[in-house]
Protein backbone atom coordinates (compact mmCIF):
# COMPACT_ATOMS: atom_id res chain seq x y z
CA UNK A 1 55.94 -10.34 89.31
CA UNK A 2 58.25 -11.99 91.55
CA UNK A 3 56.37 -14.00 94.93
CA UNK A 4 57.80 -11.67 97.27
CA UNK A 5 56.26 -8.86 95.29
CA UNK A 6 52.81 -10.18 94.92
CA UNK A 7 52.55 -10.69 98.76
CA UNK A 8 54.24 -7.07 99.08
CA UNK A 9 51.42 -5.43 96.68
CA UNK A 10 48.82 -7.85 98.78
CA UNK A 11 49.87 -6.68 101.67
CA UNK A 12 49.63 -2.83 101.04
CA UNK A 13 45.75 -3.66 99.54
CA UNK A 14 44.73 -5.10 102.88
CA UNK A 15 46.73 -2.63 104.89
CA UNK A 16 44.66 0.55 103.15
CA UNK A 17 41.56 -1.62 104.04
CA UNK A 18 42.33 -2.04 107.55
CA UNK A 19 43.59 1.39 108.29
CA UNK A 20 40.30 1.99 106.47
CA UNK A 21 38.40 0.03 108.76
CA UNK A 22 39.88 1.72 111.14
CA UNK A 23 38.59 5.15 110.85
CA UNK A 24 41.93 6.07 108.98
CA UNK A 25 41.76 8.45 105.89
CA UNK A 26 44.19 7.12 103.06
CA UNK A 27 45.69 10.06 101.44
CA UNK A 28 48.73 9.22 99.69
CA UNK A 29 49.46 5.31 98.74
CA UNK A 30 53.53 4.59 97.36
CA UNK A 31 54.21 8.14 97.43
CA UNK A 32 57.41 8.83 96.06
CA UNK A 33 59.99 11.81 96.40
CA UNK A 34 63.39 11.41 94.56
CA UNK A 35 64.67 7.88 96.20
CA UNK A 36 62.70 7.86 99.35
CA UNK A 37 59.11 6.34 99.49
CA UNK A 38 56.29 6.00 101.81
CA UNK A 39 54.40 3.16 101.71
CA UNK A 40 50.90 4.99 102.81
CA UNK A 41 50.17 8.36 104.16
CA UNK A 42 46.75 8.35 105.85
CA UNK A 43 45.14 11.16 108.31
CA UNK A 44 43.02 9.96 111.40
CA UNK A 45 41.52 13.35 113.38
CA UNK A 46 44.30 15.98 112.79
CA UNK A 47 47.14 13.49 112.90
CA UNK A 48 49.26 13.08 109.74
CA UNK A 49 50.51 9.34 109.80
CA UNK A 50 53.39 8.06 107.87
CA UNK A 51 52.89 3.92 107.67
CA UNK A 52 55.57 1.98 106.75
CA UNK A 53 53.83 -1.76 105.92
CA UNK A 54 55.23 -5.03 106.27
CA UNK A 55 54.11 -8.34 105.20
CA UNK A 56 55.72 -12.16 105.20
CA UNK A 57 54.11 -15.08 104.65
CA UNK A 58 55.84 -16.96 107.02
CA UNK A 59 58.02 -15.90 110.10
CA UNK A 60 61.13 -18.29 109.09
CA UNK A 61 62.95 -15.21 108.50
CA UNK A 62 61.27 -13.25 111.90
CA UNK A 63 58.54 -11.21 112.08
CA UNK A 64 57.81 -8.80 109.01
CA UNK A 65 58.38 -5.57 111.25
CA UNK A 66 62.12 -7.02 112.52
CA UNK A 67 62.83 -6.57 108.91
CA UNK A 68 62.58 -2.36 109.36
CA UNK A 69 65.91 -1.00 110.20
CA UNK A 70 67.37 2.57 111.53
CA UNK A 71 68.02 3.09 107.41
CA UNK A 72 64.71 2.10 106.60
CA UNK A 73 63.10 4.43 109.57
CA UNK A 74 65.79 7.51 108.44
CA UNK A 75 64.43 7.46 105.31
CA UNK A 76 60.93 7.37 105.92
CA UNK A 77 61.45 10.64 107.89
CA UNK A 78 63.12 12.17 105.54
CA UNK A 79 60.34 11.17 102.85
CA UNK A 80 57.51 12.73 105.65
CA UNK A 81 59.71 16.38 106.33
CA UNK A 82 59.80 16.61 102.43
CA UNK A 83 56.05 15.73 102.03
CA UNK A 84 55.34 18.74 104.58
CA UNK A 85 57.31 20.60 102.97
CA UNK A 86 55.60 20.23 99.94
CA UNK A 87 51.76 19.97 101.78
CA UNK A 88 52.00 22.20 104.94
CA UNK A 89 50.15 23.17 107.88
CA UNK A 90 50.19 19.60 109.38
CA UNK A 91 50.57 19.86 113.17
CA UNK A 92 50.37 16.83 114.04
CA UNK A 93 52.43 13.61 112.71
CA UNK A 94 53.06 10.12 113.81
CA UNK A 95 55.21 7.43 112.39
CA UNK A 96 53.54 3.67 112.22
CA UNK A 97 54.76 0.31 111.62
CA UNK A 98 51.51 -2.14 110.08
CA UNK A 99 52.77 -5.67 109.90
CA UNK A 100 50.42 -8.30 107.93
CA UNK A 101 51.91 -11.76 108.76
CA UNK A 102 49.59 -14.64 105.71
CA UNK A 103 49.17 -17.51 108.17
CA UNK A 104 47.47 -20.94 107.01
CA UNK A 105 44.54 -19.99 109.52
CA UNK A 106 44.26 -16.50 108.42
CA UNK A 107 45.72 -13.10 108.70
CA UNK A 108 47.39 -11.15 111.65
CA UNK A 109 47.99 -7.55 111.61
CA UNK A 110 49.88 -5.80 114.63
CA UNK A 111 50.21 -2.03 114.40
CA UNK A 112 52.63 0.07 115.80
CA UNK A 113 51.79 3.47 116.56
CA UNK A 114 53.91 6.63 116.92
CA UNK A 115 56.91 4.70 116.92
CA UNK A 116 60.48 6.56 117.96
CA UNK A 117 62.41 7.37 115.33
């Protein structure tokens, strides 16, 4: 698996345990629908969230959540209308950025909530 991969796939594993952590309940992890994909789908009270994660290992090339464009965001709504489509009666949903930046002192997460799509 390719470096940028492995810290990908890392940072999804400690995203699910900090969104755990965090009183968040993981329902969905890399679901897929047709090209679109969400990297986890978690409920906290009777909020649907739709968390797009990003992790670098370094922030030569910016921060990891300057590296989520309008694309990136369009599709990630369109992946969340088709997963209520498929799993109604949500009310509630929010769209989240979790950013996991591997620093030589330890890890830093900053998450975004409800951001505007």
């Amino acid at each position: 698996m390719a470096e940028h991969n492995e810290t990908g796939s890392k940072g999804e594993k400690l995203a699910v345990e900090w969104l755990t952590q965090h009183g968040y309940e993981i329902r969905q992890e890399n679901w897929r629908y047709r090209h679109w994909e969400v990297d986890i789908i978690a409920q906290k009270g009777d909020t649907l969230h739709f968390i797009e994660v990003k992790t670098r290992r370094s922030t030569k090339f910016g921060n990891p959540e300057e590296s989520i464009n309008k694309q990136k965001m369009k599709n990630l709504k369109d992946a969340a209308e088709q997963y209520q489509h498929l799993n109604p009666g949500w009310k509630w949903i929010q769209f989240d950025v979790l950013a996991i930046l591997f620093k030589p002192d330890g890890i830093d997460y900053w998450f975004n909530q409800d951001v505007y799509l």
